[in-house]
N, C-alpha and C. Protein backbone atom coordinates (compact mmCIF):
# COMPACT_ATOMS: atom_id res chain seq x y z
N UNK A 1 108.31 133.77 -29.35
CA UNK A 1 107.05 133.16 -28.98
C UNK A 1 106.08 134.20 -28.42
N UNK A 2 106.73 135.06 -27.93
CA UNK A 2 105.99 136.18 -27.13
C UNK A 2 104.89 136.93 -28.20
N UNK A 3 106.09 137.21 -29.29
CA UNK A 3 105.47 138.34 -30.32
C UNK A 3 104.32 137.65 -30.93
N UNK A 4 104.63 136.44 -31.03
CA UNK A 4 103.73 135.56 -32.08
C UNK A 4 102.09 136.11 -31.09
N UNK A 5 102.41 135.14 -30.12
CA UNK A 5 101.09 135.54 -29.45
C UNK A 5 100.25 136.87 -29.08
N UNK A 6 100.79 137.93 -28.77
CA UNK A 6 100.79 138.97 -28.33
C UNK A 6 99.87 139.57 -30.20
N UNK A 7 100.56 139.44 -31.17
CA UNK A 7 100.48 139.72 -32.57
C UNK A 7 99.04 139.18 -32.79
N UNK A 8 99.02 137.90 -32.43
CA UNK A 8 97.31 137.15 -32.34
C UNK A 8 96.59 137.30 -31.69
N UNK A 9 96.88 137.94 -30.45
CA UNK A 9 95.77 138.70 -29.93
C UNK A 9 95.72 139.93 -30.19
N UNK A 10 96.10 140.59 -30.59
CA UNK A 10 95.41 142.00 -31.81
C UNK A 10 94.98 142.12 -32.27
N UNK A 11 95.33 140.69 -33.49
CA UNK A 11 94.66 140.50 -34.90
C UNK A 11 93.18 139.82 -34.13
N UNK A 12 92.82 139.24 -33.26
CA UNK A 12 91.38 138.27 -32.91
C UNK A 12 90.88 139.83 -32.35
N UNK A 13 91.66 140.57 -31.48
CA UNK A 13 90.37 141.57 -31.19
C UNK A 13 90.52 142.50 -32.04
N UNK A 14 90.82 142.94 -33.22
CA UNK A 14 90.49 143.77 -34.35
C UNK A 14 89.58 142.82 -34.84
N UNK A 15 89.62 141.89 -35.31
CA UNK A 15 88.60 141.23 -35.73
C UNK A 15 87.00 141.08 -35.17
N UNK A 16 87.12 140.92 -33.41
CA UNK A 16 86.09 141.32 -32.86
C UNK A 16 85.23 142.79 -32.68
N UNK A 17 86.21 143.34 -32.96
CA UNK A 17 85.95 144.64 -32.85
C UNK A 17 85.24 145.14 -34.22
N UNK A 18 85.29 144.37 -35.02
CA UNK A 18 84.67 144.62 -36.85
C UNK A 18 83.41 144.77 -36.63
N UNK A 19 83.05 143.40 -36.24
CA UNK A 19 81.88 142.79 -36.00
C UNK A 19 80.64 143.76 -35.17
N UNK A 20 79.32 143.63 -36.13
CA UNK A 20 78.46 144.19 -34.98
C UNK A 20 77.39 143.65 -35.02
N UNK A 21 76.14 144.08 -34.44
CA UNK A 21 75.15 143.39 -34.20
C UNK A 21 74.05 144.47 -34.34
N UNK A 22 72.96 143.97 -35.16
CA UNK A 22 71.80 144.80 -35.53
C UNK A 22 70.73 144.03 -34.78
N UNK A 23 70.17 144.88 -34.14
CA UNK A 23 68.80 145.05 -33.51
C UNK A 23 67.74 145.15 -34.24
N UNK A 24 66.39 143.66 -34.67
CA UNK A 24 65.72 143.77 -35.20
C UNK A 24 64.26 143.77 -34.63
N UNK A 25 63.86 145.37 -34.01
CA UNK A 25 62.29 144.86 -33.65
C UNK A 25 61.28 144.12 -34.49
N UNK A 26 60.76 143.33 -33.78
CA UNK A 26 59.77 142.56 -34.54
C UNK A 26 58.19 142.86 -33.80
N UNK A 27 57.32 143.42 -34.74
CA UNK A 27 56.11 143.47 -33.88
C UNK A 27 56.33 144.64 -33.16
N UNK A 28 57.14 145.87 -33.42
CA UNK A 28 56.92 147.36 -32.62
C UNK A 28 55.71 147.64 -32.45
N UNK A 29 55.22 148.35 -31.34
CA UNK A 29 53.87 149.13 -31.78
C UNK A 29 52.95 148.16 -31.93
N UNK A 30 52.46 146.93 -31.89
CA UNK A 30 51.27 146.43 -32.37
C UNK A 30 51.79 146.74 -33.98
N UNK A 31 52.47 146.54 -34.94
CA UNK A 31 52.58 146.51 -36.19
C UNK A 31 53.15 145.39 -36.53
N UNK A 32 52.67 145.26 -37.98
CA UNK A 32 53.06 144.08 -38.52
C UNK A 32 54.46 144.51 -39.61
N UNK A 33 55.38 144.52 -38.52
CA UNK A 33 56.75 145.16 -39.05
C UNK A 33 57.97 144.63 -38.81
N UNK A 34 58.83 144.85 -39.26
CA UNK A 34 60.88 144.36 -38.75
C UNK A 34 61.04 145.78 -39.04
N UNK A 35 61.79 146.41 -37.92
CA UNK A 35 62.47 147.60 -37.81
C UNK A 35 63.52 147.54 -37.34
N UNK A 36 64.59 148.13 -37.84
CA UNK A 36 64.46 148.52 -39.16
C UNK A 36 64.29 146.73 -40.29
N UNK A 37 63.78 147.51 -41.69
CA UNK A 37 63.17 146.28 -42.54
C UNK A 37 64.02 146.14 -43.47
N UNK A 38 65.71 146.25 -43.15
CA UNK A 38 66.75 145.58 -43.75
C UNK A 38 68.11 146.40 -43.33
N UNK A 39 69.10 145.40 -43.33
CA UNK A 39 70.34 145.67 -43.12
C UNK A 39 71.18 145.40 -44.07
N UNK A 40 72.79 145.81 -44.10
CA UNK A 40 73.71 145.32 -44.84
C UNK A 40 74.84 144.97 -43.92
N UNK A 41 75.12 144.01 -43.52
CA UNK A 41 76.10 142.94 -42.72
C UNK A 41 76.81 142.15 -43.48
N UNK A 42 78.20 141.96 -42.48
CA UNK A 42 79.21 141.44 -43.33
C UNK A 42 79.35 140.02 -42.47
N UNK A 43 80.35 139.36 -42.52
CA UNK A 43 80.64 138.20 -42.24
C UNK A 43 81.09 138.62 -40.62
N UNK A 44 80.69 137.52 -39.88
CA UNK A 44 80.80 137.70 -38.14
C UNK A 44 79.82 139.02 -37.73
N UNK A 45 79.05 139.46 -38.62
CA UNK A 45 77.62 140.23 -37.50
C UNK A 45 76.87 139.07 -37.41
N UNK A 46 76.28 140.12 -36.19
CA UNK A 46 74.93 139.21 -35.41
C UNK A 46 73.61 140.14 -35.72
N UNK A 47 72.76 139.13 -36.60
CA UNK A 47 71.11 139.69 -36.62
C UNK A 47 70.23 138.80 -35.65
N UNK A 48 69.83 140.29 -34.62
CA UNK A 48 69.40 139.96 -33.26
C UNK A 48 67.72 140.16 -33.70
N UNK A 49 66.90 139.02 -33.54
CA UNK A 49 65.62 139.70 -33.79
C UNK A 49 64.62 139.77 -32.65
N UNK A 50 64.39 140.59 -31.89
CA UNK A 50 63.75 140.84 -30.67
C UNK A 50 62.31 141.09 -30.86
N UNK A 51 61.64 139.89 -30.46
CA UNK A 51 60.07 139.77 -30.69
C UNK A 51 59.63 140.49 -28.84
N UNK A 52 58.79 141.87 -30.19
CA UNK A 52 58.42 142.71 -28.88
C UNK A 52 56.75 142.84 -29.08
N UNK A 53 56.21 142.24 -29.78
CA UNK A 53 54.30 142.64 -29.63
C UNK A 53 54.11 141.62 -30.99
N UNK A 54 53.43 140.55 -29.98
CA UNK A 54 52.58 139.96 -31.15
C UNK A 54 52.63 138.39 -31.20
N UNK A 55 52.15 137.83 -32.23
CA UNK A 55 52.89 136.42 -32.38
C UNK A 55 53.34 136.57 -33.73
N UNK A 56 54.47 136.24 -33.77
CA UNK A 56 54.98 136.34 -35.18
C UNK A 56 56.76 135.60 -35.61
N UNK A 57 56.50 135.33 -36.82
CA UNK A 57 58.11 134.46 -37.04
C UNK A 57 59.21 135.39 -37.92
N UNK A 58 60.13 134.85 -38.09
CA UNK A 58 61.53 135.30 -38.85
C UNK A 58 61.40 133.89 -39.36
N UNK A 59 61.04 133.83 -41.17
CA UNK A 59 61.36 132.77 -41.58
C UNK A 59 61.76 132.90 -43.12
N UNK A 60 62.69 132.30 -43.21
CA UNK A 60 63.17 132.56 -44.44
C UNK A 60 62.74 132.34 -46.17
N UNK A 61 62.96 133.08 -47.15
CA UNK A 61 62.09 132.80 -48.43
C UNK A 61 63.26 133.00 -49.52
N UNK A 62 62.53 133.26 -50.63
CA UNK A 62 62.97 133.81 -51.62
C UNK A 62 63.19 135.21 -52.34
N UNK A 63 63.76 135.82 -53.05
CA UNK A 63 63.38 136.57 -53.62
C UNK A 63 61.74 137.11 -54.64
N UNK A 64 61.85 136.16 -55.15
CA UNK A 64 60.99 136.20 -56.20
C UNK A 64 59.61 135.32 -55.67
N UNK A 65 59.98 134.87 -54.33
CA UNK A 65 58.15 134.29 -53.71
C UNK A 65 58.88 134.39 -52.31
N UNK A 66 58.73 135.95 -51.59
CA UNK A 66 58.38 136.67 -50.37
C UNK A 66 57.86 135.71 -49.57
N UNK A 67 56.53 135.35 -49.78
CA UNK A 67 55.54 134.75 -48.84
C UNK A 67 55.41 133.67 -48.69
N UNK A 68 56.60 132.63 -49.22
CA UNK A 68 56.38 131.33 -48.93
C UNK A 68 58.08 130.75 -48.54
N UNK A 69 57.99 129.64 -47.77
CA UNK A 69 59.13 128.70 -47.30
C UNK A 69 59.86 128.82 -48.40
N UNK A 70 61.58 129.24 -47.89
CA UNK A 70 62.89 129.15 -48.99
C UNK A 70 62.39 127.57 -49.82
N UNK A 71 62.74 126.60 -49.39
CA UNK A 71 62.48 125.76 -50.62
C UNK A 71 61.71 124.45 -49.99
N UNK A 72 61.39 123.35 -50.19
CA UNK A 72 60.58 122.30 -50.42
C UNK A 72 61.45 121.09 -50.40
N UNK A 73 61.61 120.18 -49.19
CA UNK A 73 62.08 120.70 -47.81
C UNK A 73 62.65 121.87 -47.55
N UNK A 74 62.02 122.45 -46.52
CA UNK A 74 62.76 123.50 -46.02
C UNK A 74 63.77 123.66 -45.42
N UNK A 75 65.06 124.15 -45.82
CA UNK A 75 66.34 124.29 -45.73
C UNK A 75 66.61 125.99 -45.21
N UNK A 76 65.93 126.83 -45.05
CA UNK A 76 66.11 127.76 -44.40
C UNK A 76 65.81 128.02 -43.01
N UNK A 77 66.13 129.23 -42.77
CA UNK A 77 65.78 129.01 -41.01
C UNK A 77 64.56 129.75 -40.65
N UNK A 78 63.96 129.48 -39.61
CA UNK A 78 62.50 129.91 -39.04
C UNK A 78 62.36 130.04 -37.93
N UNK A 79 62.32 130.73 -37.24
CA UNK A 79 62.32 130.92 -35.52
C UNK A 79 61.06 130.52 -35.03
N UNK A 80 59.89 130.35 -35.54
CA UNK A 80 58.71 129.88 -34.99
C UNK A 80 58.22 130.68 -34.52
N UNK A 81 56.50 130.58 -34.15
CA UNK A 81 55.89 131.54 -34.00
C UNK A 81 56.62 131.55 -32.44
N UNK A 82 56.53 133.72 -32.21
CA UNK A 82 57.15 133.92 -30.62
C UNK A 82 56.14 134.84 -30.40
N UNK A 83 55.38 134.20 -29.55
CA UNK A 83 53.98 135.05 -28.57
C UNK A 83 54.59 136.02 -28.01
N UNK A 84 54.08 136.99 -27.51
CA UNK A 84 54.60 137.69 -26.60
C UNK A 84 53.07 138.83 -25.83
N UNK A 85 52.99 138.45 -24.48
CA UNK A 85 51.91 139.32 -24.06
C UNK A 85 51.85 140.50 -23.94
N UNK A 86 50.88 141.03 -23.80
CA UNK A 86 51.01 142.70 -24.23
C UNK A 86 51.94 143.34 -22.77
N UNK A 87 51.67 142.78 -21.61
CA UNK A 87 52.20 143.39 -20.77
C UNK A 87 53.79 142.77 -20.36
N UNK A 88 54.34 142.24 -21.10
CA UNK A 88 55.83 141.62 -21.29
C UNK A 88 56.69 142.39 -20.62
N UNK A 89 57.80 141.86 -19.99
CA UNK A 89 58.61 143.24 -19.44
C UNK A 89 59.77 142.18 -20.24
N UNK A 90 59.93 141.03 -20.70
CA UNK A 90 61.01 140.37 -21.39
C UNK A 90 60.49 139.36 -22.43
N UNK A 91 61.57 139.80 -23.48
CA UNK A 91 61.23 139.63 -24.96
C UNK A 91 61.96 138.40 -25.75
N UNK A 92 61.16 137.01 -26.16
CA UNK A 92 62.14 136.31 -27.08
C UNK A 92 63.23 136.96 -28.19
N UNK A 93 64.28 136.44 -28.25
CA UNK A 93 65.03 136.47 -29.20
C UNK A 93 65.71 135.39 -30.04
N UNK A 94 65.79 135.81 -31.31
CA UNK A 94 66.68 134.71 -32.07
C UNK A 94 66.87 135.41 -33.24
N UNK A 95 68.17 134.60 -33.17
CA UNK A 95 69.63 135.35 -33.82
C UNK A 95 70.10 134.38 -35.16
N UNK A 96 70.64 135.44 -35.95
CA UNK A 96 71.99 134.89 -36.37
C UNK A 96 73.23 135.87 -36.74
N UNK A 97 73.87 134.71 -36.97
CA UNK A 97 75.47 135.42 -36.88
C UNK A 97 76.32 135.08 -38.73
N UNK A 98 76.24 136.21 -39.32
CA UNK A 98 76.42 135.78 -40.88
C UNK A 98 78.14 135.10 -41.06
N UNK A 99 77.73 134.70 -42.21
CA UNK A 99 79.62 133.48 -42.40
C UNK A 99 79.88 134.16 -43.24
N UNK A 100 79.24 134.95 -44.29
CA UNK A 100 79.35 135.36 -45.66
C UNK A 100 78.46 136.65 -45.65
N UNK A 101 78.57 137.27 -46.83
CA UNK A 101 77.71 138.88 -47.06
C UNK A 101 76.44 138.33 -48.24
N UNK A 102 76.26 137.27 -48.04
CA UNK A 102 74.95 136.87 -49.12
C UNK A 102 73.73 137.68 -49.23
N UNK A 103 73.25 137.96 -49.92
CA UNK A 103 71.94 138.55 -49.64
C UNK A 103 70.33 137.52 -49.11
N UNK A 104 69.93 137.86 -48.22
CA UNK A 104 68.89 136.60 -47.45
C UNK A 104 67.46 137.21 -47.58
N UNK A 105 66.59 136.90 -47.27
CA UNK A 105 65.62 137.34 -47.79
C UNK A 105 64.19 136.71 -46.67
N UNK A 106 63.57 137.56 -45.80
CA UNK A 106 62.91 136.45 -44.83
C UNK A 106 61.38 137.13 -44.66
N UNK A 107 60.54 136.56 -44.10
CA UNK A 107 58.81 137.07 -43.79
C UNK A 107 58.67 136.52 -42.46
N UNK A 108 57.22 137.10 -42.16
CA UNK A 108 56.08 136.87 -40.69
C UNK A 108 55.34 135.79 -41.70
N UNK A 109 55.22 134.61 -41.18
CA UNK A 109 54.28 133.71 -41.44
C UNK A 109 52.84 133.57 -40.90
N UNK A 110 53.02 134.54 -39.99
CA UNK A 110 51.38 135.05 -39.24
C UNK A 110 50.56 135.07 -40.64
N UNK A 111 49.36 134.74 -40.62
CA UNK A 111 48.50 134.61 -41.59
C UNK A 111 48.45 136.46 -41.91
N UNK A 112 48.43 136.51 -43.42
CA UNK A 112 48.68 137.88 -43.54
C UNK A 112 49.57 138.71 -43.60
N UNK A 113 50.36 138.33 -43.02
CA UNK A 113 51.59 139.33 -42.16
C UNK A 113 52.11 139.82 -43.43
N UNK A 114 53.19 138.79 -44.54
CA UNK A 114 53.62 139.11 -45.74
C UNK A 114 52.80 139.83 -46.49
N UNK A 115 51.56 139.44 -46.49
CA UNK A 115 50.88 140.10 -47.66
C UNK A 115 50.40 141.86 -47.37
N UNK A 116 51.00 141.83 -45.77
CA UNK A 116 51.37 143.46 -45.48
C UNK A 116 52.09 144.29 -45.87
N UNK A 117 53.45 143.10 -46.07
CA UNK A 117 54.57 143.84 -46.17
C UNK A 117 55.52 143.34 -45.31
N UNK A 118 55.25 142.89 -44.26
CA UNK A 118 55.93 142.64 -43.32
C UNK A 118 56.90 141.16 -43.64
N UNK A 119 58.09 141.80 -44.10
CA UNK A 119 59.60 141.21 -45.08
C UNK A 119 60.38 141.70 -44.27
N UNK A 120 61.60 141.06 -44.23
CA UNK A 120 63.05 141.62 -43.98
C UNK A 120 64.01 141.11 -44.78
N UNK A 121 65.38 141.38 -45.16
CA UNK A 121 66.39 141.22 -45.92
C UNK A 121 67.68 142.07 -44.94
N UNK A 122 68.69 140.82 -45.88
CA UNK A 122 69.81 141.19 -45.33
C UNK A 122 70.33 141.49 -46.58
N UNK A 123 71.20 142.53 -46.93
CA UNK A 123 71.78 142.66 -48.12
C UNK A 123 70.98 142.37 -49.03
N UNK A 124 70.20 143.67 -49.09
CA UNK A 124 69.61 143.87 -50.65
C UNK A 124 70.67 144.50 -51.59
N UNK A 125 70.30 143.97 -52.91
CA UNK A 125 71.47 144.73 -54.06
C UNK A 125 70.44 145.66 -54.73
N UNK A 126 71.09 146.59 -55.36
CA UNK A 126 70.47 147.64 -57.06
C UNK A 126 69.91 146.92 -57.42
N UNK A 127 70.01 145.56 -57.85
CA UNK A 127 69.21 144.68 -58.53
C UNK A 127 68.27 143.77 -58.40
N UNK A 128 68.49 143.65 -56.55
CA UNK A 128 66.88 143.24 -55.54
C UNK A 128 67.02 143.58 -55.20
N UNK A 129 65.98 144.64 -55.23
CA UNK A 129 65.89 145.73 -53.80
C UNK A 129 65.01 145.53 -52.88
N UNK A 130 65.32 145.96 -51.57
CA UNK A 130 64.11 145.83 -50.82
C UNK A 130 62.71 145.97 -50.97
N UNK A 131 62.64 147.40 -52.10
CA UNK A 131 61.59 148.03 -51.91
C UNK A 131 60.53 146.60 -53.26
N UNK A 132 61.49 146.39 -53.98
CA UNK A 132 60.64 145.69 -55.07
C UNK A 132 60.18 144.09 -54.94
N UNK A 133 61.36 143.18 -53.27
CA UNK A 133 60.87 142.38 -52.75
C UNK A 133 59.55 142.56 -51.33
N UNK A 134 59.21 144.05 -50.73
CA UNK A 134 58.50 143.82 -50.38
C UNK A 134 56.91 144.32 -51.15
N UNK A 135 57.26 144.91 -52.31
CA UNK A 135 55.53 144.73 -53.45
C UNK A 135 55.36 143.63 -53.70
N UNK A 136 56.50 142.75 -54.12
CA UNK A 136 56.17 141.35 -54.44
C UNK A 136 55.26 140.97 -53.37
N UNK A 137 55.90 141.01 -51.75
CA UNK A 137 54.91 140.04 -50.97
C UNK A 137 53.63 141.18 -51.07
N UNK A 138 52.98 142.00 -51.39
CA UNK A 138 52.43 142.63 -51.11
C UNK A 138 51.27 142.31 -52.02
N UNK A 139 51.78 141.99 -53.07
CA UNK A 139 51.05 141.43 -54.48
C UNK A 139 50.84 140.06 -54.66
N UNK A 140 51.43 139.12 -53.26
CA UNK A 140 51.82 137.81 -53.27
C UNK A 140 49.79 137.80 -52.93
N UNK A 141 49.28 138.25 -52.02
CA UNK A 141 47.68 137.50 -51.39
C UNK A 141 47.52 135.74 -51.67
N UNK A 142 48.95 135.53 -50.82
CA UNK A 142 49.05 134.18 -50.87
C UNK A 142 49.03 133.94 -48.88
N UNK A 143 48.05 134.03 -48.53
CA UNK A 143 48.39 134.13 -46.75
C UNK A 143 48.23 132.22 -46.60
N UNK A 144 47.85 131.88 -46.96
CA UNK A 144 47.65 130.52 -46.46
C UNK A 144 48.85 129.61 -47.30
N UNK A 145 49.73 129.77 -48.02
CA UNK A 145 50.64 129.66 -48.92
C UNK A 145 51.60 128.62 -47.91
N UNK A 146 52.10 129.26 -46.86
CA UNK A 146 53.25 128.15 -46.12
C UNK A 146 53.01 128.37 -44.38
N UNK A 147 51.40 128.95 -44.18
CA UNK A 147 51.64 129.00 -42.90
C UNK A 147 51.04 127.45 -41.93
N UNK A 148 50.62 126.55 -42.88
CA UNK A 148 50.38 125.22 -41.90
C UNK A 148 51.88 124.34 -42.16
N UNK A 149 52.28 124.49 -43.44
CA UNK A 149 54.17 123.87 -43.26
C UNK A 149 54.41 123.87 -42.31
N UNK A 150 54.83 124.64 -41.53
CA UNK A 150 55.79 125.40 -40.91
C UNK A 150 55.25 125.56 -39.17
N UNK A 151 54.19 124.91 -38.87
CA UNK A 151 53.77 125.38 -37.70
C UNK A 151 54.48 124.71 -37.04
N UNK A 152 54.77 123.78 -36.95
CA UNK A 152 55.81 122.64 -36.03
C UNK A 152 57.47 122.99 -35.86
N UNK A 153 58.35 124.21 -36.70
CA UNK A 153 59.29 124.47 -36.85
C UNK A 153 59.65 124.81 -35.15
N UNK A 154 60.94 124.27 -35.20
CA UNK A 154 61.96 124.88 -33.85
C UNK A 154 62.75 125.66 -34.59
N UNK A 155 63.55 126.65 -33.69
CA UNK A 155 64.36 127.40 -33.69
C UNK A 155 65.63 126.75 -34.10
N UNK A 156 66.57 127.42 -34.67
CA UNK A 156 67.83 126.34 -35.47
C UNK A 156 68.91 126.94 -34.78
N UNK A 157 70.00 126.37 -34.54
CA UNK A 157 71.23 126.58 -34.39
C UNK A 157 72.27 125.84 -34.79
N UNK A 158 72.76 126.34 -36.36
CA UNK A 158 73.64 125.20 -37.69
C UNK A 158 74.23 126.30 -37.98
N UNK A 159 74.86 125.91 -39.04
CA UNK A 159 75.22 126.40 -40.36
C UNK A 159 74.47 126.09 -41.35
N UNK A 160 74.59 127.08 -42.45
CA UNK A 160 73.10 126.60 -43.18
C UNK A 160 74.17 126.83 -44.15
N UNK A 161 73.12 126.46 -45.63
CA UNK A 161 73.64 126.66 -46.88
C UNK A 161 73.95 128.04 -47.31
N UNK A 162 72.91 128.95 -46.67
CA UNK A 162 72.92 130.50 -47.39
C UNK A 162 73.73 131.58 -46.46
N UNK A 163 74.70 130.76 -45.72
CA UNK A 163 75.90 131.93 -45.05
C UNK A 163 75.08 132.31 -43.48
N UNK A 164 74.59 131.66 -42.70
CA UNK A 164 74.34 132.01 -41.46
C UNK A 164 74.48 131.01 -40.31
N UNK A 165 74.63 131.23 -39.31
CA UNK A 165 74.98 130.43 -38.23
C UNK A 165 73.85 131.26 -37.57
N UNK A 166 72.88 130.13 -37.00
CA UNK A 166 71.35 130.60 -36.50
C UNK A 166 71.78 130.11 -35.19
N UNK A 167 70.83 131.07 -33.91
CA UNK A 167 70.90 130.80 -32.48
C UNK A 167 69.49 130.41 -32.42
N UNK A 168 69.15 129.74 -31.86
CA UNK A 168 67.76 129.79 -31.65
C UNK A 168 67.88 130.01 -29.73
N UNK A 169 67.23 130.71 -29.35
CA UNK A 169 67.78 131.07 -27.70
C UNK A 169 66.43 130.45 -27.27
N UNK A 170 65.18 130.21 -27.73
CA UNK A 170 63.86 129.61 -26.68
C UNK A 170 63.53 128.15 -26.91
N UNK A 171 64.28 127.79 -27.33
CA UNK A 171 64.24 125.96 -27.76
C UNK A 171 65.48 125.65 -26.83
N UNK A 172 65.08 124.03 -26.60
CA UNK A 172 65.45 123.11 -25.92
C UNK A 172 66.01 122.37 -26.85
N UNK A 173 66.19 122.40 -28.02
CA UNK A 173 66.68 121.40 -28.45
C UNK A 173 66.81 122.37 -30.23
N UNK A 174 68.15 121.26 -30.53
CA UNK A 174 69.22 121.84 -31.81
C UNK A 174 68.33 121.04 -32.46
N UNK A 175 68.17 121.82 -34.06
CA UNK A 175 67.43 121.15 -35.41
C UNK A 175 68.47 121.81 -36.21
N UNK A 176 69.07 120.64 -37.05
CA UNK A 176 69.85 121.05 -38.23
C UNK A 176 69.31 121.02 -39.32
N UNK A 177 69.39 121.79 -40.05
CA UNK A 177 68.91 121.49 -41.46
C UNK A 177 70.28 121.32 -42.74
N UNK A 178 70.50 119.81 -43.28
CA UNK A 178 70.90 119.90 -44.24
C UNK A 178 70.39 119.17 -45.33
N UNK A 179 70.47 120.09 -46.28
CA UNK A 179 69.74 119.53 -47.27
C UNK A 179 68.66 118.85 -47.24
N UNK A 180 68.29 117.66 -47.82
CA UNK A 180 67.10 117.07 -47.53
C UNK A 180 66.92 116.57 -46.12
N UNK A 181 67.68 116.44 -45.83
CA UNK A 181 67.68 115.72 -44.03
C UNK A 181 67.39 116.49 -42.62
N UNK A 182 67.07 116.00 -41.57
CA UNK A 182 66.36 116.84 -40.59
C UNK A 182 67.24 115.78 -39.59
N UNK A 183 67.88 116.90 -38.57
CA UNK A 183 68.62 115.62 -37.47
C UNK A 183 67.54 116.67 -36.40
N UNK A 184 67.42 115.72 -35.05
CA UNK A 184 66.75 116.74 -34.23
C UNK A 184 67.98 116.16 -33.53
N UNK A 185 68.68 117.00 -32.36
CA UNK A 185 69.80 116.77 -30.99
C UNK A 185 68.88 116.91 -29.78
N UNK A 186 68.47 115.76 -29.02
CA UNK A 186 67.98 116.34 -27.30
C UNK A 186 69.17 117.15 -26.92
């Protein structure tokens, strides 16, 4: 009985020990940026996105349309716009924590923001690459495209369809998204 246990706690902290967590500035500098503007994460990292200058969101899309809401209901996740004053000494965050190595694909819904450039991705492949999903938004001059959708979005903390377990850390309250349906939790 000893070994058994002793054996499972090895295997849980090798397992913790896999795991890491990427730091995503959002809004460095007064820029309309995610730095760094993509990662490759495996299953149990955490993408930390630390809104440091600006108002601006982490919300999720497509490949092939950058600048607008993943789909119609929206079934992806969106952190909502996170203000932050210039003289801030502490910064919103919101997270997620991947289930799977999917490739995700997300924008600033700030009017404009996409059509900067300002994209992030998790696991880009040879065959979407970062560099060719952020010309798309760049070529998108779609700014008004999904930014009144979306103004009412809370921060999520689910499981979603596309492999992430979202924190939302400045909301009061859990929004699930499945599928067509919207539960809100006080």
């Amino acid at each position: 009985m000893r070994f058994s246990a002793a054996f499972f706690a090895v295997v849980c902290s090798a397992a913790a020990a896999a795991q890491q967590t990427y730091t995503i500035l959002v809004g460095s500098n007064g820029t309309a940026t995610f730095n760094p503007p993509y990662v490759n994460a495996t299953s149990g990292d955490k993408i930390a996105f630390q809104f440091v200058g600006g108002n601006h969101t982490v919300t999720q899309s497509a490949f092939n349309m950058p600048c607008e809401n993943n789909t119609s209901p929206m079934t992806g996740m969106d952190s909502g716009f996170q203000p932050v004053a210039t003289n801030a000494s502490m910064y919103p965050q919101y997270s997620l924590t991947m289930t799977n190595s999917n490739t995700m694909w997300f924008y600033c819904r700030q009017i404009g923001h996409c059509e900067k450039g300002m994209v992030f991705a998790i696991n880009p492949t040879e065959q979407m690459t970062f560099q060719a999903f952020q010309n798309t938004a760049k070529a998108s001059g779609s700014s008004l495209s999904s930014s009144a959708t979306m103004s009412g979005a809370m921060p999520v903390s689910a499981s979603t369809t596309n492999g992430a377990v979202l924190h939302g850390v400045s909301s009061a309250f859990v929004t699930l998204f499945l599928g067509a349906s919207l539960i809100i939790l006080a």
